[in-house]
Protein backbone atom coordinates (compact mmCIF):
# COMPACT_ATOMS: atom_id res chain seq x y z
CA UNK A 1 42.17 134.58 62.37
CA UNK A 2 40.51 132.36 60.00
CA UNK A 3 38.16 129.22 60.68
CA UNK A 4 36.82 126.95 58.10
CA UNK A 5 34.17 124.51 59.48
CA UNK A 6 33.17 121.27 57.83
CA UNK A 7 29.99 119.64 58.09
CA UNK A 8 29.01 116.93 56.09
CA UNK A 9 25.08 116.26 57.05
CA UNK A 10 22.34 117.43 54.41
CA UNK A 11 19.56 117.34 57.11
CA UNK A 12 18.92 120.52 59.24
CA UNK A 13 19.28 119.29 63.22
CA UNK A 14 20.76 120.92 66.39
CA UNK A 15 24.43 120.52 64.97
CA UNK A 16 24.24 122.49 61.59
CA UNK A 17 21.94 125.05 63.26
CA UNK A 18 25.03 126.19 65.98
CA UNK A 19 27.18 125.73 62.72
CA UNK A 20 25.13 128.36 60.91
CA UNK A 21 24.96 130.66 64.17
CA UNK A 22 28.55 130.32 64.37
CA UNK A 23 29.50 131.09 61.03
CA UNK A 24 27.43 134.53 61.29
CA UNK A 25 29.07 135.47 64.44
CA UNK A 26 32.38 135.27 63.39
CA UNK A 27 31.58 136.84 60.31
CA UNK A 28 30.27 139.75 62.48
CA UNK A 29 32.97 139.86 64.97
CA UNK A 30 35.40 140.16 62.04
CA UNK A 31 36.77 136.80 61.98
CA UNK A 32 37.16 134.91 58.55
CA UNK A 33 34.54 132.28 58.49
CA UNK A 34 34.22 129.73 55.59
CA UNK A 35 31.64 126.87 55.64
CA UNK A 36 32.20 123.89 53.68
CA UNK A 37 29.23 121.37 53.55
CA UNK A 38 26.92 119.61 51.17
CA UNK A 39 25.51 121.38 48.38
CA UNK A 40 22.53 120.27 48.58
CA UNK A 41 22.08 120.10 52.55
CA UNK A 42 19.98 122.61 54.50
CA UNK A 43 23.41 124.15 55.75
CA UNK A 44 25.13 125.00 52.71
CA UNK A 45 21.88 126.35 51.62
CA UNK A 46 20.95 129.01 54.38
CA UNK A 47 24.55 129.92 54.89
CA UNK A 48 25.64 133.45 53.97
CA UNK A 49 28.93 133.56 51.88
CA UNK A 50 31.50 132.85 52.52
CA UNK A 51 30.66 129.22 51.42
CA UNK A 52 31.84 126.47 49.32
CA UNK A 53 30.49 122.75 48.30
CA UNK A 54 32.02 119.34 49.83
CA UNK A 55 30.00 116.08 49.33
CA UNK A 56 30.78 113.27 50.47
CA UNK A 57 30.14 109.32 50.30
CA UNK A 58 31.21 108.60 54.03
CA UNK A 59 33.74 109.73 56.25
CA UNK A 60 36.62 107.74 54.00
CA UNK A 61 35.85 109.24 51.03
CA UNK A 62 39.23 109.87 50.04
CA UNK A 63 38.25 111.89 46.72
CA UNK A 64 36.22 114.12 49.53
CA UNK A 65 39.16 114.31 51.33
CA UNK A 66 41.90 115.40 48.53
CA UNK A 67 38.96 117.94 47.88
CA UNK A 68 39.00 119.02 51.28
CA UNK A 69 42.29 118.93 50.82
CA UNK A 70 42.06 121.97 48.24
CA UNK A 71 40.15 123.95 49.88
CA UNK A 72 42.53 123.82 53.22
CA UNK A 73 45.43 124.93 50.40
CA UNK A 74 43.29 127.87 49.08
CA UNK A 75 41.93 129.07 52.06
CA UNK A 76 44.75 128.21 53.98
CA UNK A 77 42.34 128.26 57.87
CA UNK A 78 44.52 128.69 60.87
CA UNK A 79 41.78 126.58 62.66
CA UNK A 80 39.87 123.98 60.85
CA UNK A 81 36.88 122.75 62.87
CA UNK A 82 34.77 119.70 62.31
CA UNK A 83 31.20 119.24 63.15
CA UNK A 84 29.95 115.71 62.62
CA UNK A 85 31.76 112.38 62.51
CA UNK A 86 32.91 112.51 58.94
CA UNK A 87 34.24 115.65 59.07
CA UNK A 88 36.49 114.35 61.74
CA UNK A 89 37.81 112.16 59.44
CA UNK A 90 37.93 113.91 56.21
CA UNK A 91 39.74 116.66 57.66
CA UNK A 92 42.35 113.99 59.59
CA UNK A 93 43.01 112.95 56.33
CA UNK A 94 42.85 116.08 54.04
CA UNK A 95 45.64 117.44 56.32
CA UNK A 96 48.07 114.68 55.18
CA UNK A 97 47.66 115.59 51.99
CA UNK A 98 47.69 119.29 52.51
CA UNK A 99 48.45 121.86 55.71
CA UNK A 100 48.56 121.39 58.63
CA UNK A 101 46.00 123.81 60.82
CA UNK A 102 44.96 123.16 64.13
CA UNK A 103 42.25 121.33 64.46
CA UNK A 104 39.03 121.52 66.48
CA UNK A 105 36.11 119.04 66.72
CA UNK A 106 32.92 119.72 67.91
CA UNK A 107 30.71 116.23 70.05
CA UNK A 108 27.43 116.30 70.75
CA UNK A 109 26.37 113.03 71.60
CA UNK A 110 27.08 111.02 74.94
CA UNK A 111 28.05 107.84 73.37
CA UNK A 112 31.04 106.36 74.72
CA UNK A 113 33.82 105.63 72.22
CA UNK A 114 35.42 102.77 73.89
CA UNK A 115 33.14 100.49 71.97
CA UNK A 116 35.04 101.83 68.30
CA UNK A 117 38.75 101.50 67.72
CA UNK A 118 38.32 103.60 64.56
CA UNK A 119 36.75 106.22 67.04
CA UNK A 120 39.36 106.20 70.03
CA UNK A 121 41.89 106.49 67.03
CA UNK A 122 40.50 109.66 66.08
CA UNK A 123 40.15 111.54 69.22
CA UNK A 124 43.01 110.54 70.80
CA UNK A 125 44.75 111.63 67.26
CA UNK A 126 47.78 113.95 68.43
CA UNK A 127 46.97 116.26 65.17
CA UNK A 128 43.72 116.83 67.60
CA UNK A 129 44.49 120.23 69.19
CA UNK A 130 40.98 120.48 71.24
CA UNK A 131 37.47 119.07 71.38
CA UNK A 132 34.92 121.01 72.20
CA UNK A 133 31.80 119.29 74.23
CA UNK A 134 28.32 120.88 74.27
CA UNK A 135 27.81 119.99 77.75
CA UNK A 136 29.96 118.77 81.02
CA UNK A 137 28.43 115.20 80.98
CA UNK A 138 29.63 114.56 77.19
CA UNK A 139 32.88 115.72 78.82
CA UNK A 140 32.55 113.52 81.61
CA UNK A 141 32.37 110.50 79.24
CA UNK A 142 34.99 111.01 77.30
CA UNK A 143 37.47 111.20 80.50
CA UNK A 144 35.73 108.05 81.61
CA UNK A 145 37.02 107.01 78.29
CA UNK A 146 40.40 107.99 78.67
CA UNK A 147 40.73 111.17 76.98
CA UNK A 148 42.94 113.88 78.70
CA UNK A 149 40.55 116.52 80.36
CA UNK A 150 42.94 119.44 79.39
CA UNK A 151 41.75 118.83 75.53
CA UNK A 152 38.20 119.07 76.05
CA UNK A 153 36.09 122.19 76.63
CA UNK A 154 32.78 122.96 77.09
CA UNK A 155 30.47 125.12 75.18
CA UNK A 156 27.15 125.01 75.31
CA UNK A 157 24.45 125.09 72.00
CA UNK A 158 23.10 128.19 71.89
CA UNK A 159 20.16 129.87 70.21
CA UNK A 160 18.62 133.07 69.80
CA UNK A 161 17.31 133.93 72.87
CA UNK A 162 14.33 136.43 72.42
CA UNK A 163 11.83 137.10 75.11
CA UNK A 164 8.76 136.08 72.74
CA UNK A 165 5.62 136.52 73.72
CA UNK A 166 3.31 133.37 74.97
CA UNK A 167 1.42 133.23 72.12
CA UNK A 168 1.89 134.56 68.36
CA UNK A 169 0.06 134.67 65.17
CA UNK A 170 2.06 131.99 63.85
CA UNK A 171 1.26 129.48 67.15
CA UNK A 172 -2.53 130.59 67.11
CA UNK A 173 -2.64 129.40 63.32
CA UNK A 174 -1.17 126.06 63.94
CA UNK A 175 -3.37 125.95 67.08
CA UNK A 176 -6.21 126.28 64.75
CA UNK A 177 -4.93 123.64 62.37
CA UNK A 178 -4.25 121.34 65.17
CA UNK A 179 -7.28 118.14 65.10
CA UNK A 180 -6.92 118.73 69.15
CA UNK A 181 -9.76 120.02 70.85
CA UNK A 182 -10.39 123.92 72.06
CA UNK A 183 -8.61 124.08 75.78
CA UNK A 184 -7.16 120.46 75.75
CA UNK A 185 -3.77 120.19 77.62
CA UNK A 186 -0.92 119.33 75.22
CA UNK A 187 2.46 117.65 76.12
CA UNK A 188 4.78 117.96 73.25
CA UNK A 189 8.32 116.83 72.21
CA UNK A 190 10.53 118.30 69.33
CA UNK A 191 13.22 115.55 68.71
CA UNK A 192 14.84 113.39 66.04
CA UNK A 193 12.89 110.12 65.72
CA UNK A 194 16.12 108.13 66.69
CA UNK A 195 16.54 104.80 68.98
CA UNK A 196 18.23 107.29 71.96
CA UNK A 197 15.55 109.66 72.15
CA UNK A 198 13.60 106.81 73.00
CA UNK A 199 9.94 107.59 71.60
CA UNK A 200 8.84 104.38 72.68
CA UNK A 201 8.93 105.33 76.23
CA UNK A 202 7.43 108.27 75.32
CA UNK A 203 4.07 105.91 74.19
CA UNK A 204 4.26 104.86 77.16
CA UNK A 205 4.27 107.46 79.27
CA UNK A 206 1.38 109.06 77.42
CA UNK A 207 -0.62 106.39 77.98
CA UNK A 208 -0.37 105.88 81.18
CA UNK A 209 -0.71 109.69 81.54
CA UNK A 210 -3.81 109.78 78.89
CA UNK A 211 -5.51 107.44 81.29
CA UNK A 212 -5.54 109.65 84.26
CA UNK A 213 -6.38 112.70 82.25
CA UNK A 214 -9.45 112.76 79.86
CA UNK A 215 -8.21 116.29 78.31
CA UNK A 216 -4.74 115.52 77.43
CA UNK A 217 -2.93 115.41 74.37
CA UNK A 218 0.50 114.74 72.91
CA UNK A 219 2.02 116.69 70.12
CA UNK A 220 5.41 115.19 68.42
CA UNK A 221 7.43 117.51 66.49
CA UNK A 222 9.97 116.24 63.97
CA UNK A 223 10.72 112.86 61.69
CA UNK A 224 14.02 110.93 61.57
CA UNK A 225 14.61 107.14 60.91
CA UNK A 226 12.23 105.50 63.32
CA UNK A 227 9.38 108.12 62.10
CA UNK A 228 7.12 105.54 60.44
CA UNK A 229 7.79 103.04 62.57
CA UNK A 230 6.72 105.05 66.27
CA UNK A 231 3.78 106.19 64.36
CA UNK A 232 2.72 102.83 63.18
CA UNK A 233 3.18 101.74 66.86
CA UNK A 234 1.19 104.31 67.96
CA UNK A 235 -1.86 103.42 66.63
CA UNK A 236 -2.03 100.45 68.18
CA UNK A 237 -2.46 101.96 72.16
CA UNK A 238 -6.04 102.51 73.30
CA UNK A 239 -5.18 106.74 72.96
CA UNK A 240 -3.89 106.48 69.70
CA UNK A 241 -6.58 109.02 68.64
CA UNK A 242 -5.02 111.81 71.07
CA UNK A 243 -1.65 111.45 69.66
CA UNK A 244 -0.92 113.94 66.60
CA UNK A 245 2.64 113.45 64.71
CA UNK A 246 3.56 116.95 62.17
CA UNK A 247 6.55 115.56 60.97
CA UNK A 248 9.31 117.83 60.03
CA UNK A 249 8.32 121.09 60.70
CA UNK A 250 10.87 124.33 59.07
CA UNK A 251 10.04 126.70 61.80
CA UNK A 252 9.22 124.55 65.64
CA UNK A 253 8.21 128.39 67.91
CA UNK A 254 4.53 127.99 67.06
CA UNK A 255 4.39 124.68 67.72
CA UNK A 256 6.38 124.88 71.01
CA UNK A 257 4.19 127.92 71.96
CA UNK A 258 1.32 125.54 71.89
CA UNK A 259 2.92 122.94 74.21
CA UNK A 260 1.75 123.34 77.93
CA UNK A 261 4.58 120.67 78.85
CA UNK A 262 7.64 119.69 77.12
CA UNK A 263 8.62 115.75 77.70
CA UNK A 264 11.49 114.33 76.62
CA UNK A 265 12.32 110.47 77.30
CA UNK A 266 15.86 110.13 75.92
CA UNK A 267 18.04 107.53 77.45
CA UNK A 268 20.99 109.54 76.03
CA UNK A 269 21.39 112.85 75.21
CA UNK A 270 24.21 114.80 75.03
CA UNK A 271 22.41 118.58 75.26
CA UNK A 272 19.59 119.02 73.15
CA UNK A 273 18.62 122.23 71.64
CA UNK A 274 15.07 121.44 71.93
CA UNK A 275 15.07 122.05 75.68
CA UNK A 276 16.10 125.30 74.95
CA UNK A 277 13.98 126.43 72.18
CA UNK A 278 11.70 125.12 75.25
CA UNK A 279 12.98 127.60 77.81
CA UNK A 280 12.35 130.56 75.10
CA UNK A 281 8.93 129.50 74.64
CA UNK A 282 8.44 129.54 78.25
CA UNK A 283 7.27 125.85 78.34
CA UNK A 284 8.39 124.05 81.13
CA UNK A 285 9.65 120.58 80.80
CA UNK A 286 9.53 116.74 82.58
CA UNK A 287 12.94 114.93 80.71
CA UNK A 288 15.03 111.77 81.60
CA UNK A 289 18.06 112.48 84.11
CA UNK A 290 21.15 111.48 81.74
CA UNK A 291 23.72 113.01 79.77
CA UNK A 292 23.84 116.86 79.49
CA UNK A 293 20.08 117.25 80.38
CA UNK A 294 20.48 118.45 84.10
CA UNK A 295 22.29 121.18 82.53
CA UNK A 296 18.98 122.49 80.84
CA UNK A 297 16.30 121.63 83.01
CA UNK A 298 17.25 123.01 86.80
CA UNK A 299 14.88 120.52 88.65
CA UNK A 300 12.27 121.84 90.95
CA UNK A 301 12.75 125.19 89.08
CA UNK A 302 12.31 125.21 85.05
CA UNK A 303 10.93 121.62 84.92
CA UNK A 304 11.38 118.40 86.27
CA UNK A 305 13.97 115.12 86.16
CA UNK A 306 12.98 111.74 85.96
CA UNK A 307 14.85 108.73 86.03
CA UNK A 308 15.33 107.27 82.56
CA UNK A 309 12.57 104.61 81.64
CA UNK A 310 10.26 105.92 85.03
CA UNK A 311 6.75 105.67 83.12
CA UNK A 312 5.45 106.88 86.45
CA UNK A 313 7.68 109.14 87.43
CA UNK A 314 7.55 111.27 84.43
CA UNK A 315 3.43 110.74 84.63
CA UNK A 316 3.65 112.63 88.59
CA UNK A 317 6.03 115.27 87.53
CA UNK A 318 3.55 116.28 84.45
CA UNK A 319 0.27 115.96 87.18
CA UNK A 320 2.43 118.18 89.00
CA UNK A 321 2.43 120.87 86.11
CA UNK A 322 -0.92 120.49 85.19
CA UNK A 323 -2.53 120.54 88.38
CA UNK A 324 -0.50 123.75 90.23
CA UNK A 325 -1.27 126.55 88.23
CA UNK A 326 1.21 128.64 90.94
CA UNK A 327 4.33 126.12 90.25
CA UNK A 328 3.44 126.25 86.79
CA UNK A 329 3.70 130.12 86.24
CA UNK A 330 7.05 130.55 88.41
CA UNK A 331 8.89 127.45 86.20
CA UNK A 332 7.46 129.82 83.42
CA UNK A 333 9.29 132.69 84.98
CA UNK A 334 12.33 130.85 85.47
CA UNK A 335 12.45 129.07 81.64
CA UNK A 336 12.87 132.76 80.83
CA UNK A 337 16.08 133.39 83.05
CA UNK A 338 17.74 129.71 82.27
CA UNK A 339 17.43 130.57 78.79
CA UNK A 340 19.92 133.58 78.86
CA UNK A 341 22.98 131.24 79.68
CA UNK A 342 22.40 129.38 76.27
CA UNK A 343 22.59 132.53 73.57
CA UNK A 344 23.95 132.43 70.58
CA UNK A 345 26.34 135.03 71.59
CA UNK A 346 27.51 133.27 74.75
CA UNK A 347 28.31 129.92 72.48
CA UNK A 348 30.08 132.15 69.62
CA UNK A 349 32.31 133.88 72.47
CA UNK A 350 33.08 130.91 74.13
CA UNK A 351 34.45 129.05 70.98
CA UNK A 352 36.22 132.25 69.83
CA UNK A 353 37.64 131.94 73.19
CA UNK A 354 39.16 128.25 72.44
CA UNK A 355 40.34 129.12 69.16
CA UNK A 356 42.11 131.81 71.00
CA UNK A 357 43.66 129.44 73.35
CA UNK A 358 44.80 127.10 70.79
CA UNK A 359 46.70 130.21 68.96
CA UNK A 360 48.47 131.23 72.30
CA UNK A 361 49.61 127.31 72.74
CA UNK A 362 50.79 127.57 69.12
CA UNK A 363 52.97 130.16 70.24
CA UNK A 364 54.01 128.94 72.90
């Protein structure tokens, strides 16, 4: 068998990570693996060979796509899998001008795509042989949307699951570096700064929780588009000076280590890796219930739901951690078992597993 995966983002986030875990597991399993992404994006750069360069200008770039074009004729896949949006399209296109493999595309977001034409054209595209979901409720939308179930599969992110230990050189330094107080309590969150993870709620929250609890403070992990503007909100909130922003950080363990809570506010969300970077770290977590969350955090048992936009429910769920030392240590205990059903080697089997299925139909 062999796969060639296209993703077109230059940024490092959830989806090029379980493209770069992917590629290596094939690669070990004996499968031909090629990446094609942007030169100069994260991806293409940490990938091991086999590799080779597509940019691209947008997803109807048709010079990207008669180059994609080439590489389908030289490599000549018998699955070609998309990642992202515009490799959905450049490789819808790139087969009319060359081959015909089956095609796979991977959807992480919960975003219905009744609202887009252009997108209901694509998926329901019959030279579509399967997409693959990261969670059931990403599923769930797009049969709400009127996709047939029998071309969608589930497979969720994984990551490499490790027992590591509580605490680490690495987490102690940034501890150290951290302006936050010797034996505060901090409530963290790893995400994207994008409108659906919602970091405005997330101000809010904090503040009502910051004025409950003197000894509190709230880490944020990450940049994105609305990076400047959260932070410049920020400041304006009576606890602005108990809120510390890193940016983008290369390496997120020691600063999840350091997290006695994980909160996450999204109002949608199709899986999130985060969470279970979370579960390794043995942090437990208080996030919205939507999209493919519930799927992560077992409520009552690794961390808490919350209604999306509940500024006081998420404040009682993270009392509830802070204050129960006993509930805290067994949703410690039990971050450690949830985290086994999201390794990297369950994610790789279960794709190999639908590009298997896909060769049987071809068959057939």
């Amino acid at each position: 068998m062999k796969v060639l995966h296209v993703d077109t983002g230059k940024e490092w986030r959830g989806g090029q990570r379980q493209v770069f875990f992917l590629h290596q597991g094939l690669t070990s399993l004996g499968i031909e693996s090629l990446v094609a992404a942007h030169p100069r994006g994260h991806l293409f750069q940490r990938s091991a060979e086999p590799k080779t360069p597509l940019s691209s200008r947008g997803e109807c770039d048709l010079v990207a796509a008669c180059r994609l074009a080439r590489i389908l004729g030289r490599f000549s896949p018998d699955i070609a899998h998309a990642h992202d949006a515009h490799a959905h399209t450049l490789l819808l296109l790139a087969t009319v001008f060359n081959g015909k493999p089956r095609l796979v595309v991977s959807r992480r977001v919960d975003f219905s795509i009744t609202r887009s034409p252009w997108s209901r054209w694509k998926y329901l595209n019959p030279r579509l042989d399967k997409i693959i979901t990261v969670s059931q409720g990403i599923k769930n939308v797009l049969i709400h949307d009127g996709l047939p179930e029998n071309r969608i599969s589930v497979v969720h992110s994984g990551v490499a699951v490790t027992q590591r230990p509580r605490t680490t050189e690495a987490s102690l330094e940034v501890r150290q570096r951290l302006p936050i107080p010797a034996g505060a309590k901090i409530v963290g969150c790893v995400a994207n700064f994008a409108g659906h993870k919602d970091h405005r709620t997330l101000l809010r929250v904090f503040q009502a929780l910051a004025e409950k609890e003197r000894d509190v403070y709230l880490l944020l992990v990450g940049d994105g588009p609305l990076y400047a503007e959260i932070r410049a909100e920020s400041q304006k909130i009576p606890c602005a000076d108990r809120i510390v922003f890193t940016g983008y950080q290369e390496d997120v363990y020691p600063y999840l280590m350091n997290f006695d809570v994980f909160i996450l506010t999204s109002y949608l969300e199709g899986l999130c890796t985060s969470l279970i970077d979370s579960l390794v770290c043995q942090v437990p977590i208080v996030a919205s219930r939507t999209g493919g969350i519930p799927e992560v955090v077992r409520d009552g048992e690794n961390g808490f739901l919350v209604d999306v936009g509940d500024i006081s429910g998420f404040v009682a769920a993270i009392g509830r951690l802070l204050h129960n030392p006993p509930c805290y240590r067994t949703f410690q205990e039990n971050c450690v078992i949830s985290a086994q059903k999201f390794s990297v080697e369950n994610m790789v089997a279960g794709t190999v597993e639908i590009y298997r299925q896909i060769e049987r139909e071809s068959r057939q």
